[in-house]
C-alpha atoms as a PDB file:
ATOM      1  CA  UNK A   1     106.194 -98.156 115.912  1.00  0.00           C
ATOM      2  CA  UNK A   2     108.510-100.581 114.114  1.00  0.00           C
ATOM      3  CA  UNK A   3     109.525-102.011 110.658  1.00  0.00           C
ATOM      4  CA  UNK A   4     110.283-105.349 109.469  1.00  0.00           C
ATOM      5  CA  UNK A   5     113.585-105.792 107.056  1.00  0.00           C
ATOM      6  CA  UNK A   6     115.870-108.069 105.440  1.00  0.00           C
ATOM      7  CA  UNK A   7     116.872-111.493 107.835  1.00  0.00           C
ATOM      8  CA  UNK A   8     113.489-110.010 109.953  1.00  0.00           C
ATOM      9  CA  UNK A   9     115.123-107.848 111.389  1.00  0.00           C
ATOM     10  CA  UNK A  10     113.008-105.110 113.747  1.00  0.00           C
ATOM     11  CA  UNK A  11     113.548-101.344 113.419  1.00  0.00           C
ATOM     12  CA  UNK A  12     112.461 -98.238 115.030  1.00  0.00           C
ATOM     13  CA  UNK A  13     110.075 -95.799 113.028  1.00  0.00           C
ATOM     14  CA  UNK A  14     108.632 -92.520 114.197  1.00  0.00           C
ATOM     15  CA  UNK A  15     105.368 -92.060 115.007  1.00  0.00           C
ATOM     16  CA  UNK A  16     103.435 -89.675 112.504  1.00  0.00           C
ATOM     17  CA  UNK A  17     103.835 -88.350 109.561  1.00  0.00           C
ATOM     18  CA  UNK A  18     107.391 -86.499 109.874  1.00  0.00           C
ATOM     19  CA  UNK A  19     108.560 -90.009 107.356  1.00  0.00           C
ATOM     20  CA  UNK A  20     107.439 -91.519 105.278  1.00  0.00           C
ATOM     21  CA  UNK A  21     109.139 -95.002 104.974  1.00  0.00           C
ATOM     22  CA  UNK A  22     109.432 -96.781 101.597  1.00  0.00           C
ATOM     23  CA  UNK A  23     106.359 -99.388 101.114  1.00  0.00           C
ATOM     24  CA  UNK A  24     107.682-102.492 101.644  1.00  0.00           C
ATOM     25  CA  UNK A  25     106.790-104.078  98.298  1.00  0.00           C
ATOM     26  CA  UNK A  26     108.897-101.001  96.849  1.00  0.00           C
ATOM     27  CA  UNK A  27     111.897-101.669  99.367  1.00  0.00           C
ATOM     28  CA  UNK A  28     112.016-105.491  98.542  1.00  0.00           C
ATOM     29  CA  UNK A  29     111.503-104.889  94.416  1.00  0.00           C
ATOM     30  CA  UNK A  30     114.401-102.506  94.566  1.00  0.00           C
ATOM     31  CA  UNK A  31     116.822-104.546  96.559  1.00  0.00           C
ATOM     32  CA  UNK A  32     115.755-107.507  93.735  1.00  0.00           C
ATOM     33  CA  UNK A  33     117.033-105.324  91.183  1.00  0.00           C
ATOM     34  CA  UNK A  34     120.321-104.028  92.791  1.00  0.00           C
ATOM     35  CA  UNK A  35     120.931-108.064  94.560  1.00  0.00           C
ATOM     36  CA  UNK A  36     123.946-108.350  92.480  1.00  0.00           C
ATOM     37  CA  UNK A  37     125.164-104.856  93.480  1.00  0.00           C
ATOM     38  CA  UNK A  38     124.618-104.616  97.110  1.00  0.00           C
ATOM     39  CA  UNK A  39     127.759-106.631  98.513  1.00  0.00           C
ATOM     40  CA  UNK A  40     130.317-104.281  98.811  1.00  0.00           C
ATOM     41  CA  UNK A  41     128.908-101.330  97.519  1.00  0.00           C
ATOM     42  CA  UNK A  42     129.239 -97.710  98.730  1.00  0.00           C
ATOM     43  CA  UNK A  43     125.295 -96.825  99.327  1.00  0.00           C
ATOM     44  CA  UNK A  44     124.668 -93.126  99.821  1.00  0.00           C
ATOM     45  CA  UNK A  45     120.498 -92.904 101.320  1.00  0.00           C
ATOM     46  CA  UNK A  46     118.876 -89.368 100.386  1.00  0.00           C
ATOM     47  CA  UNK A  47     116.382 -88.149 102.522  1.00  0.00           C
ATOM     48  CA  UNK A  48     117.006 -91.401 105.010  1.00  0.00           C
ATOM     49  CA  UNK A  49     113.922 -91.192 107.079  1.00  0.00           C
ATOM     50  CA  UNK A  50     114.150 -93.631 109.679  1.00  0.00           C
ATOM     51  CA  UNK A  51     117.253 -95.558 107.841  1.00  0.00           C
ATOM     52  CA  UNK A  52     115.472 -98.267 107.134  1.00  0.00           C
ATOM     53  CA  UNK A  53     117.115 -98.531 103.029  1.00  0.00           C
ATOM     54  CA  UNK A  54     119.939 -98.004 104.472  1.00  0.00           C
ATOM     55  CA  UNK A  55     120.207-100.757 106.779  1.00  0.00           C
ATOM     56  CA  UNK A  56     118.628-102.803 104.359  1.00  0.00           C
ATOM     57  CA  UNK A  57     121.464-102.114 102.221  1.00  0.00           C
ATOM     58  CA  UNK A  58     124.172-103.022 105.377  1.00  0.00           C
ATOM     59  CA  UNK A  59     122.317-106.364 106.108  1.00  0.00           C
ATOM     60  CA  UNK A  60     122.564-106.961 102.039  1.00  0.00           C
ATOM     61  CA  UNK A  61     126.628-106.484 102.276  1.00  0.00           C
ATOM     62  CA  UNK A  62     126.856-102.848 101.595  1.00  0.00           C
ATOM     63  CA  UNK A  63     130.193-101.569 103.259  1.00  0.00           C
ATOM     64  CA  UNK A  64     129.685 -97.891 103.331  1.00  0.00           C
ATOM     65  CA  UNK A  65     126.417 -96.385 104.145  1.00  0.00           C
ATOM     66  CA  UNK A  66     126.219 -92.649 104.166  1.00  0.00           C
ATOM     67  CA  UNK A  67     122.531 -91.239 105.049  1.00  0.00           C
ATOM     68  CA  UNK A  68     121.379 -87.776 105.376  1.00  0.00           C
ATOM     69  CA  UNK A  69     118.232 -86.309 107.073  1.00  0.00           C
ATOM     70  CA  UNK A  70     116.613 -83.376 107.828  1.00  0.00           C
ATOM     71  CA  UNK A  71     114.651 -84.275 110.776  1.00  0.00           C
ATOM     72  CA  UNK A  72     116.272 -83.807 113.984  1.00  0.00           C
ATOM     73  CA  UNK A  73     113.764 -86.713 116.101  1.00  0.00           C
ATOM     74  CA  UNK A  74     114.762 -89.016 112.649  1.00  0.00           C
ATOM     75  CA  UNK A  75     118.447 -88.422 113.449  1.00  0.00           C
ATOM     76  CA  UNK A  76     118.358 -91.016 116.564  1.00  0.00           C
ATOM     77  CA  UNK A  77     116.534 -93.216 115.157  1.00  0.00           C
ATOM     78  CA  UNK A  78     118.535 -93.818 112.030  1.00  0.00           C
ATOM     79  CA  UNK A  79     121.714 -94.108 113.995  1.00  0.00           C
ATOM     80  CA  UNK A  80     119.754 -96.493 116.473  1.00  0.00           C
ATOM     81  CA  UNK A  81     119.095 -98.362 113.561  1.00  0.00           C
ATOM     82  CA  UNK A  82     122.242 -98.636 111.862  1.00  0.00           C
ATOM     83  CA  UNK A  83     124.048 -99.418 114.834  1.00  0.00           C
ATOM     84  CA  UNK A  84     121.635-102.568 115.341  1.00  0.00           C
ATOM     85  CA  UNK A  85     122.744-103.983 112.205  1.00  0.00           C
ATOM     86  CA  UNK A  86     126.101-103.125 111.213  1.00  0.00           C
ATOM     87  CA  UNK A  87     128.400-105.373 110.851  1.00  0.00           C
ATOM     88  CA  UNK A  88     131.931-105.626 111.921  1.00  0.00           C
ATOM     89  CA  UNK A  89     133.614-105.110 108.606  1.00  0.00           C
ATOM     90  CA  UNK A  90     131.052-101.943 108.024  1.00  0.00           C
ATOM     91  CA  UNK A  91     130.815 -98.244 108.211  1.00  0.00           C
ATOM     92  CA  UNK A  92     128.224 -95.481 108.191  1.00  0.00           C
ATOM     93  CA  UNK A  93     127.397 -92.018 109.353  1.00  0.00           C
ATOM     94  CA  UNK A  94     124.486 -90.048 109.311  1.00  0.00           C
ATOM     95  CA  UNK A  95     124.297 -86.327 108.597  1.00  0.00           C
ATOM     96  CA  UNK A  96     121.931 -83.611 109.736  1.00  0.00           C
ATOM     97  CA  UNK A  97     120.711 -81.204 107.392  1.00  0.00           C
ATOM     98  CA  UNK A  98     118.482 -80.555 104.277  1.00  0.00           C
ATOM     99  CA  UNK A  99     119.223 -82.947 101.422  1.00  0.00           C
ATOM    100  CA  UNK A 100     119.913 -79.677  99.094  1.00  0.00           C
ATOM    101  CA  UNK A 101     122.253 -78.739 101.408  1.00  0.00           C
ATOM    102  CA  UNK A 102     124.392 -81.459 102.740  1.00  0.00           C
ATOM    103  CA  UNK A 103     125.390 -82.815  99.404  1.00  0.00           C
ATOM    104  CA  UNK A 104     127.559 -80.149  98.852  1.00  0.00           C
ATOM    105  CA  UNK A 105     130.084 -81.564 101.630  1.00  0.00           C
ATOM    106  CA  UNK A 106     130.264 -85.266  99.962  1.00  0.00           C
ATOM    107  CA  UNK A 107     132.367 -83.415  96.900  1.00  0.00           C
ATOM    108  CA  UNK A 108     134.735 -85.828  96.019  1.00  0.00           C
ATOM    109  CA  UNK A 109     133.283 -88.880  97.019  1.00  0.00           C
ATOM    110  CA  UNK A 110     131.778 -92.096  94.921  1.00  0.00           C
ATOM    111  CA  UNK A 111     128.674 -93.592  95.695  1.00  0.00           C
ATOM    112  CA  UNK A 112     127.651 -97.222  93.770  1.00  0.00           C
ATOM    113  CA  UNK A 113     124.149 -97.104  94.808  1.00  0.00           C
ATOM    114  CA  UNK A 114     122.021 -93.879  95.914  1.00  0.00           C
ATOM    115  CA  UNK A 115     118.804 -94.269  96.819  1.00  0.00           C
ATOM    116  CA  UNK A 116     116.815 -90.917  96.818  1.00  0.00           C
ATOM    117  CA  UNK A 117     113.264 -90.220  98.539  1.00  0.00           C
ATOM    118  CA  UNK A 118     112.470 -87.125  99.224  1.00  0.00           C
ATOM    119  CA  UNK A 119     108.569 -85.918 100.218  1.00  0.00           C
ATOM    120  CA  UNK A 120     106.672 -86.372  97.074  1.00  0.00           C
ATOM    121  CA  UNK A 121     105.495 -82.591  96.593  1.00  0.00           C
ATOM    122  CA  UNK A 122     108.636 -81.427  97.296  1.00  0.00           C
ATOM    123  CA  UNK A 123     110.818 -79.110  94.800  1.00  0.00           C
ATOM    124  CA  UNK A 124     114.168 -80.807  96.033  1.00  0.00           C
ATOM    125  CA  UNK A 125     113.354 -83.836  92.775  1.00  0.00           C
ATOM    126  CA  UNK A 126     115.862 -81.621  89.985  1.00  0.00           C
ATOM    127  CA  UNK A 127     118.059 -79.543  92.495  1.00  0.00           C
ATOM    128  CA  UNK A 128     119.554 -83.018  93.838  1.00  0.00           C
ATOM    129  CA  UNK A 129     119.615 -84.911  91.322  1.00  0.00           C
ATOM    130  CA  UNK A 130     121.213 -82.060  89.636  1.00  0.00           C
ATOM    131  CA  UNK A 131     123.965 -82.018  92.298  1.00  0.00           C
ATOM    132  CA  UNK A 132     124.570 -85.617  92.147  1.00  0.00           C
ATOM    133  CA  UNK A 133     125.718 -85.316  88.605  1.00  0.00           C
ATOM    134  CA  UNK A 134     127.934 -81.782  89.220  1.00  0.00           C
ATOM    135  CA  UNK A 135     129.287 -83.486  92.312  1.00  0.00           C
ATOM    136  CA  UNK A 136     129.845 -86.777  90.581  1.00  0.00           C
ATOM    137  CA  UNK A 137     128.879 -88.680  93.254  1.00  0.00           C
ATOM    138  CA  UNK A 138     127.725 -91.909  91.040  1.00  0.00           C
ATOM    139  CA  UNK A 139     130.499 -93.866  90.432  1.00  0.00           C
ATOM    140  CA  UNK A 140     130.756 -94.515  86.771  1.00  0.00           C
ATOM    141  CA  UNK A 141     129.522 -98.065  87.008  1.00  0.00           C
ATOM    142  CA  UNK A 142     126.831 -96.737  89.668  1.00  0.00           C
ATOM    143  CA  UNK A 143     122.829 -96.167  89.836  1.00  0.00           C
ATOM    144  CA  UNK A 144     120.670 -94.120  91.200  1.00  0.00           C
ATOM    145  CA  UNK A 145     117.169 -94.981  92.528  1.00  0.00           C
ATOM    146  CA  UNK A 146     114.770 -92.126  92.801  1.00  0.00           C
ATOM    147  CA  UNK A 147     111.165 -92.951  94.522  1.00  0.00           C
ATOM    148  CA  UNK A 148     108.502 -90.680  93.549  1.00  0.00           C
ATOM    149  CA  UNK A 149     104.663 -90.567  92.159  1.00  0.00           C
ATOM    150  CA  UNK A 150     104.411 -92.652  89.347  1.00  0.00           C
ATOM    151  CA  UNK A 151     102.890 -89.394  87.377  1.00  0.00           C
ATOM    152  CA  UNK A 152     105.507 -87.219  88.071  1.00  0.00           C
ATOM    153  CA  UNK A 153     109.177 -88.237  86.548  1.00  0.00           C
ATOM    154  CA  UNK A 154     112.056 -86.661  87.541  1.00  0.00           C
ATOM    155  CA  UNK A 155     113.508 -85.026  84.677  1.00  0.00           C
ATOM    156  CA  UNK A 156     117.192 -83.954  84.660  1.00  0.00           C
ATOM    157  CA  UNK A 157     119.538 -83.682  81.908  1.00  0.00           C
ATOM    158  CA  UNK A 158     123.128 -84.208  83.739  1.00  0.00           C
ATOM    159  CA  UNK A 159     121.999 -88.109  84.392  1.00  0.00           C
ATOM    160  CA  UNK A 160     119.953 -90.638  81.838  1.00  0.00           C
ATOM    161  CA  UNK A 161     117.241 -92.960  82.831  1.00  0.00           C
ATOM    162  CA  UNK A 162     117.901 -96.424  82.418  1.00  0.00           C
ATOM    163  CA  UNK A 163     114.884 -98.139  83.701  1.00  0.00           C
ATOM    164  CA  UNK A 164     111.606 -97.261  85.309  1.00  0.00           C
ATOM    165  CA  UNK A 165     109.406 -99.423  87.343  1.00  0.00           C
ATOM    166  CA  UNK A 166     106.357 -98.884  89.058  1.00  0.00           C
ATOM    167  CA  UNK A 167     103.963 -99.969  91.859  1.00  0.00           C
ATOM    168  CA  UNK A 168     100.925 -98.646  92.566  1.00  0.00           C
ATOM    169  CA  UNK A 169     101.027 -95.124  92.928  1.00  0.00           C
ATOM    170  CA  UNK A 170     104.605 -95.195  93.337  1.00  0.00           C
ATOM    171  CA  UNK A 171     106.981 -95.261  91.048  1.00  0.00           C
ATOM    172  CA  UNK A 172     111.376 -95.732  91.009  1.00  0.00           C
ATOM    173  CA  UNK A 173     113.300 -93.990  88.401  1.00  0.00           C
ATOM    174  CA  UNK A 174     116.842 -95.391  87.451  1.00  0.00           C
ATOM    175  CA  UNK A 175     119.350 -93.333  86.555  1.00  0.00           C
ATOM    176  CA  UNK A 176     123.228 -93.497  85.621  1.00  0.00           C
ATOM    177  CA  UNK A 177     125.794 -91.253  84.944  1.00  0.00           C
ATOM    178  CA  UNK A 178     126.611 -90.508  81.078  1.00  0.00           C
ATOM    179  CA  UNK A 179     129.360 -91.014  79.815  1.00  0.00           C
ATOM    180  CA  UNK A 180     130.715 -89.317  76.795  1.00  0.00           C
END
């Protein structure tokens, strides 16, 4: 299977039902909303799936991308699909593990955008977005997109919302940090 993105540009997807990649009316509404803080930004992807926000975010200008996933057959395919469209003056890396788990070990680093997905009936919504905010891992001046149904809102206290938006049955939750 493949994906269409940004420049259209062809990625790999699994087969299945192991991901669940972002609609693409979703994908392209949220990169509207960030287009003035793509370029250059440090973009940390949640629950990456097949990569396909974060190479979205590398063919917008991103610099950094930093994606973890859980699925070991998703692992390939997101570095498959990085590679393809990184650019010369860009990084990433991709990390193996649960979400709840791997945050822990980006302690001390800044992300400008996060994008967050994880399966909708999940319990990983408050945990993570939890850890974000202990972690500080939104920089200051950063967001923090979380995808989820559009009945279900993420609460968390450690993070405010600063916009909602949704489409269809789906639904993208902006948060920031808070600053006292």
């Amino acid at each position: 299977m493949s994906l269409r993105i940004y420049g259209n540009r062809l990625l790999k997807t699994l087969p299945g039902l192991e991901t669940r990649p972002t609609p693409a009316r979703v994908r392209e509404a949220l990169f509207n909303i960030w287009q003035d803080s793509i370029a250059g930004c440090r973009w940390l992807d949640l629950c990456a799936g097949t990569g396909a926000m974060s190479a979205e975010a590398l063919c917008r200008g991103a610099t950094e991308v930093t994606a973890i996933e859980q699925s070991n057959r998703a692992i390939s395919i997101i570095r498959e699909n990085l590679q393809k469209v990184c650019g010369e003056n860009q990084t990433f890396v991709v990390l193996r593990g649960s979400v709840d788990q791997r945050i822990k070990s980006l302690e001390g680093k800044e992300f400008d955008c996060i994008y967050f997905d994880p399966p909708y009936a999940s319990d990983l919504y408050a945990p993570v977005l939890e850890a974000v905010a202990e972690y500080r891992l939104l920089s200051p001046t950063g967001e923090m997109a979380v995808e989820h149904r559009k009945e279900k809102v993420p609460a968390v206290t450690a993070l405010e919302i600063c916009r909602q938006k949704v489409y269809g049955n789906t639904a993208l939750t902006f948060y920031r940090p808070i600053v006292p």
